[in-house]
C-alpha atoms as a PDB file:
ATOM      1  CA  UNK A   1      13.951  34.042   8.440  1.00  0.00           C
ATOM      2  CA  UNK A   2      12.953  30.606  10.431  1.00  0.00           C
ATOM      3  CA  UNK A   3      12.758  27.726   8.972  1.00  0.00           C
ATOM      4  CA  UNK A   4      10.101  24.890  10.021  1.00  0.00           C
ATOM      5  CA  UNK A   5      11.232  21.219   9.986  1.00  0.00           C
ATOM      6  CA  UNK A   6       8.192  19.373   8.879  1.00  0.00           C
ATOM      7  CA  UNK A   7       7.925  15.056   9.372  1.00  0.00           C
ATOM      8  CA  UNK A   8       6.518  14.528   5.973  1.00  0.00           C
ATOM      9  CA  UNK A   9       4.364  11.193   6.180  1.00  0.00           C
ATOM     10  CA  UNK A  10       5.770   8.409   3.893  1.00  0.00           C
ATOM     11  CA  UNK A  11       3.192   6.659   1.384  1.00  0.00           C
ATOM     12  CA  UNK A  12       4.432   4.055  -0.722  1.00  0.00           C
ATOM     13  CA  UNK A  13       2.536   3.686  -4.117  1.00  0.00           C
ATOM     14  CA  UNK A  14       2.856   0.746  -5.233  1.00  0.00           C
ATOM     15  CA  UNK A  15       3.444   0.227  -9.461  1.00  0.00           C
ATOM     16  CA  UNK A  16       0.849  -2.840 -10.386  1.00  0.00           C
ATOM     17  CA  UNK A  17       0.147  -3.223 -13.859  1.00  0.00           C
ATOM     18  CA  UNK A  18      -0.680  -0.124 -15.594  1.00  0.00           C
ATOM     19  CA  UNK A  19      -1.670   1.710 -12.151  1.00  0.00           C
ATOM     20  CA  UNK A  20      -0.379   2.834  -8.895  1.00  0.00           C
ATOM     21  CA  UNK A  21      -2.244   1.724  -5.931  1.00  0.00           C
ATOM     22  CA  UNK A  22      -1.907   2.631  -2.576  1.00  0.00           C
ATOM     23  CA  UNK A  23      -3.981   2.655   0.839  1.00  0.00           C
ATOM     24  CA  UNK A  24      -3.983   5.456   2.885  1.00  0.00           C
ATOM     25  CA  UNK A  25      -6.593   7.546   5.546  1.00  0.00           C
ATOM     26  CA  UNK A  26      -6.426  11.244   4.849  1.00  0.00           C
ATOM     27  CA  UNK A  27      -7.790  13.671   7.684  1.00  0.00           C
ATOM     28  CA  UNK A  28      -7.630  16.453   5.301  1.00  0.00           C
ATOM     29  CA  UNK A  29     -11.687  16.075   3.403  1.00  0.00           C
ATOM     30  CA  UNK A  30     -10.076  18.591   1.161  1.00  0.00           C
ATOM     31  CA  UNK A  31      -7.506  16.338  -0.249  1.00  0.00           C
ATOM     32  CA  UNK A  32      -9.645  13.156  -0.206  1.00  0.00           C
ATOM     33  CA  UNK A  33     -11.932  14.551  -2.109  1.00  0.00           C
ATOM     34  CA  UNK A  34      -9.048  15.777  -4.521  1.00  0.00           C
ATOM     35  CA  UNK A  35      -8.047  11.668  -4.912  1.00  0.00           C
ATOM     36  CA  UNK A  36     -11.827  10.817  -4.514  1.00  0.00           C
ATOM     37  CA  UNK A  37     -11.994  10.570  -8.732  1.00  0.00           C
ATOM     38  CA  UNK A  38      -9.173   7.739  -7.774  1.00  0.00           C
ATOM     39  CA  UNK A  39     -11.040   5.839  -4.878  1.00  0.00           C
ATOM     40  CA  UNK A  40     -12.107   2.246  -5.018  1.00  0.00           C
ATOM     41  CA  UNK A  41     -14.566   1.901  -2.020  1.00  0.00           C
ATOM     42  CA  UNK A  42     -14.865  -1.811  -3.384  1.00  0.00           C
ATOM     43  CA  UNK A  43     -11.069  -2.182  -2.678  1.00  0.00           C
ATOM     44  CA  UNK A  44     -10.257   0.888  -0.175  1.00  0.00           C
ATOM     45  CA  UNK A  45      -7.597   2.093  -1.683  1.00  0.00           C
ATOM     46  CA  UNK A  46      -6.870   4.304  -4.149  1.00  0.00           C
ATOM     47  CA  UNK A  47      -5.951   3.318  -8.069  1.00  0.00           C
ATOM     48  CA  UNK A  48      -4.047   6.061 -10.453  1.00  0.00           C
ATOM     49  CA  UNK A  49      -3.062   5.652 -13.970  1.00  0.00           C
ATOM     50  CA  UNK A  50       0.343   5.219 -14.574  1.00  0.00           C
ATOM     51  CA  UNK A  51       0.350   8.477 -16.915  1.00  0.00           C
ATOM     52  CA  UNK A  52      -1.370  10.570 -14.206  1.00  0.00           C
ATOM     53  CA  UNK A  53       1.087   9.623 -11.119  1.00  0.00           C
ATOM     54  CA  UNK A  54       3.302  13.038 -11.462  1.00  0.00           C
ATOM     55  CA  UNK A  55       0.341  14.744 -10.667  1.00  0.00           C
ATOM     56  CA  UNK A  56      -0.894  12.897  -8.066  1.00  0.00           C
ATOM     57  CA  UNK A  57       2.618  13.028  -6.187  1.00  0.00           C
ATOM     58  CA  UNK A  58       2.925  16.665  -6.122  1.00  0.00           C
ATOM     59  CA  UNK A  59      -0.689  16.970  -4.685  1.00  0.00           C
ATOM     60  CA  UNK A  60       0.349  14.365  -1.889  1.00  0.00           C
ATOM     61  CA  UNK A  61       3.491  16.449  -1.018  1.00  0.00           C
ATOM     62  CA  UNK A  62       1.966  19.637  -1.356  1.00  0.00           C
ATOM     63  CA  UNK A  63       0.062  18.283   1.372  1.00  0.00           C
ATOM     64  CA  UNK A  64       2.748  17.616   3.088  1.00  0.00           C
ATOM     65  CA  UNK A  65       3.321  14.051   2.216  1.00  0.00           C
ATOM     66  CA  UNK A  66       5.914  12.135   1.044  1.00  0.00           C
ATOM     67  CA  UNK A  67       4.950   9.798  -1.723  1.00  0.00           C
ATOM     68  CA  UNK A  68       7.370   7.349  -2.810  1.00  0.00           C
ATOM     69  CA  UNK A  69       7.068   5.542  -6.201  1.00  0.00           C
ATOM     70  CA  UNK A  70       7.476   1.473  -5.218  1.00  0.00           C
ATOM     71  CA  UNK A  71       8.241  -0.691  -8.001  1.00  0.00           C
ATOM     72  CA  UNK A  72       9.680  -3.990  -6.320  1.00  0.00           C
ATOM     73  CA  UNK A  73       6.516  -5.176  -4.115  1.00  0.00           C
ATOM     74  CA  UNK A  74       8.160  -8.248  -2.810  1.00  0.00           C
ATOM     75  CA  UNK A  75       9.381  -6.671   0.159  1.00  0.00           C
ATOM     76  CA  UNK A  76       6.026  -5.218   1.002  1.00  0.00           C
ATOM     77  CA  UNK A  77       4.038  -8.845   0.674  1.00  0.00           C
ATOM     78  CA  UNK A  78       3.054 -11.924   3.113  1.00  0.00           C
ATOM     79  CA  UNK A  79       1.518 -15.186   2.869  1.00  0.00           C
ATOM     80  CA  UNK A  80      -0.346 -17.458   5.504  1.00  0.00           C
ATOM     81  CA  UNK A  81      -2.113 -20.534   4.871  1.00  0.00           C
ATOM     82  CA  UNK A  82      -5.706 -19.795   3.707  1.00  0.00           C
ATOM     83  CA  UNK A  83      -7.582 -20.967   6.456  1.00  0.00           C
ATOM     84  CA  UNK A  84      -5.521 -19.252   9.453  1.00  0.00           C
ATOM     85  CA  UNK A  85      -6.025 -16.158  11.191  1.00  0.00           C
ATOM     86  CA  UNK A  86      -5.209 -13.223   8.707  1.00  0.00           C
ATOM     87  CA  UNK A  87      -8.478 -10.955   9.464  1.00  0.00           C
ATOM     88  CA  UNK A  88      -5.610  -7.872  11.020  1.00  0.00           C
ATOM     89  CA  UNK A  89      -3.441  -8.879   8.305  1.00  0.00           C
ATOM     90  CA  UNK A  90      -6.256  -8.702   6.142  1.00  0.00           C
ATOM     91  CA  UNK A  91      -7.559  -4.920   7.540  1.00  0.00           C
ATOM     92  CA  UNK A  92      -4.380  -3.511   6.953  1.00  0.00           C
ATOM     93  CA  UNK A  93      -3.351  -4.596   3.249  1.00  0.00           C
ATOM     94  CA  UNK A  94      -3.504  -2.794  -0.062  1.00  0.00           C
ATOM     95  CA  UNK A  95      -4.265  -5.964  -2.234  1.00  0.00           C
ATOM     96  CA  UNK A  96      -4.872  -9.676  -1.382  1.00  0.00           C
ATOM     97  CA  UNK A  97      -4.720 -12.528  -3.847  1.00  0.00           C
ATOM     98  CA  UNK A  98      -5.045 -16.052  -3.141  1.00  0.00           C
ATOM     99  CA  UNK A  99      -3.083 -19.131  -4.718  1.00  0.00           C
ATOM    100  CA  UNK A 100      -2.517 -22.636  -3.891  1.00  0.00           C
ATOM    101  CA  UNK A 101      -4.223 -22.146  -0.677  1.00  0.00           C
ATOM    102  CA  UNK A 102      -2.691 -19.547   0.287  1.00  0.00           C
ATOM    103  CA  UNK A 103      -3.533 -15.538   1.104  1.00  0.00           C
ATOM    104  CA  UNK A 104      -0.897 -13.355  -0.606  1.00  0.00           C
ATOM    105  CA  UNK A 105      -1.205  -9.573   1.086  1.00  0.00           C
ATOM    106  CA  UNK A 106       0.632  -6.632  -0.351  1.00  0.00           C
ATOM    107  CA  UNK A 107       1.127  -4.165   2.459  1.00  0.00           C
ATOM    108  CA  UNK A 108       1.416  -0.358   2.832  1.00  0.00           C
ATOM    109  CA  UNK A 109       4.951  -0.121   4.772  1.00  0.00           C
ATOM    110  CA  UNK A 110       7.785  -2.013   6.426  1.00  0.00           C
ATOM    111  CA  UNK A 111       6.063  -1.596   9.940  1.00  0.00           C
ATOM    112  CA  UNK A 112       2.849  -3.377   9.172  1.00  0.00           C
ATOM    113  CA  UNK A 113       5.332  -6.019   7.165  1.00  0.00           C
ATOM    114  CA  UNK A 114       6.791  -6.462  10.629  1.00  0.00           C
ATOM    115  CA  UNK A 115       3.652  -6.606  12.461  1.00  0.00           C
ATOM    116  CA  UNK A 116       2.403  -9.340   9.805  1.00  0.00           C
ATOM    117  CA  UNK A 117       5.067 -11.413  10.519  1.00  0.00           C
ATOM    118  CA  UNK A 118       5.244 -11.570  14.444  1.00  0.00           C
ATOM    119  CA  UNK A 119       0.947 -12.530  13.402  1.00  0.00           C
ATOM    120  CA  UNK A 120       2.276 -15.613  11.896  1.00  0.00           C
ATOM    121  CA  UNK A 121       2.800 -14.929   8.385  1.00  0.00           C
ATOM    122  CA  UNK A 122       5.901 -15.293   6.206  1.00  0.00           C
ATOM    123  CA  UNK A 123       7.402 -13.254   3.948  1.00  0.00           C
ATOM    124  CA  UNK A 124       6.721 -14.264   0.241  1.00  0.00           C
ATOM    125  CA  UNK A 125      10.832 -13.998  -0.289  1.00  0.00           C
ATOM    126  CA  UNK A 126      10.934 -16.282   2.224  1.00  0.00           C
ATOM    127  CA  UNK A 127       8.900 -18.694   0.260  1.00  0.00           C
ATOM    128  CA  UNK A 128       8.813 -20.888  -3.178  1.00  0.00           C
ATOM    129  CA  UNK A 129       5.776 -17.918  -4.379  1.00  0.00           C
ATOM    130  CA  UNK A 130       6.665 -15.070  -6.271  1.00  0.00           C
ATOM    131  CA  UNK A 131       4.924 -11.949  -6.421  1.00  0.00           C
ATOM    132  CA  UNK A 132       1.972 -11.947  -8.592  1.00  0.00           C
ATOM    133  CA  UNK A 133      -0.958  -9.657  -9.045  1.00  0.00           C
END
């Protein structure tokens, strides 16, 4: 019998509070509207109760995703200076905060990280901020 090697797309859902959040376009309308109960158009991302996440990962990979539970979010967040570019920085993030006149971005994945910094910001590690929702 064949077998079928399938690129499962990584999502990182990121543990915040009492919640999971994470950002993500899904071409499927079936299994948007599956998450839509979870949506925050306010915030464009999605936001699922702690208690409910089991479920919510075996939808995602029985859609052939591949959800991974994220609970140390400094590696996944940026800074830059308030009042400097950030607007693609910005587009791409799952949360923003601001401090001490500073933008604080959590982002989806270790690519747009990457792309974040070579666009000028730095990576909260790399900084006197910790992470802080």
């Amino acid at each position: 019998m064949p077998t079928f090697d399938i690129d499962r797309e990584r999502i990182n859902l990121f543990h915040v509070g009492f919640e999971y959040i994470f950002s993500e376009y899904f071409d499927q309308d079936e299994l948007f509207q599956d998450l839509n109960p979870y949506y925050d158009p306010d915030q464009y991302r999605f936001a699922v109760p702690a208690d409910e996440i089991d479920d919510i990962t075996s939808r995602l990979e029985d859609a052939y995703y591949d959800p991974v539970l994220v609970e140390d979010l400094e590696p996944y967040c940026v800074v830059k200076e308030k009042y400097t570019k950030h607007a693609d920085i910005l587009r791409e993030s799952v949360a923003t905060w601001e401090r001490r006149g500073n933008l604080f971005f959590l982002l989806p994945d270790e690519l747009t990280v990457t792309e974040a910094i070579e666009a000028g910001a730095t990576p909260i590690e790399d900084t006197e901020f910790i992470v802080g929702l």
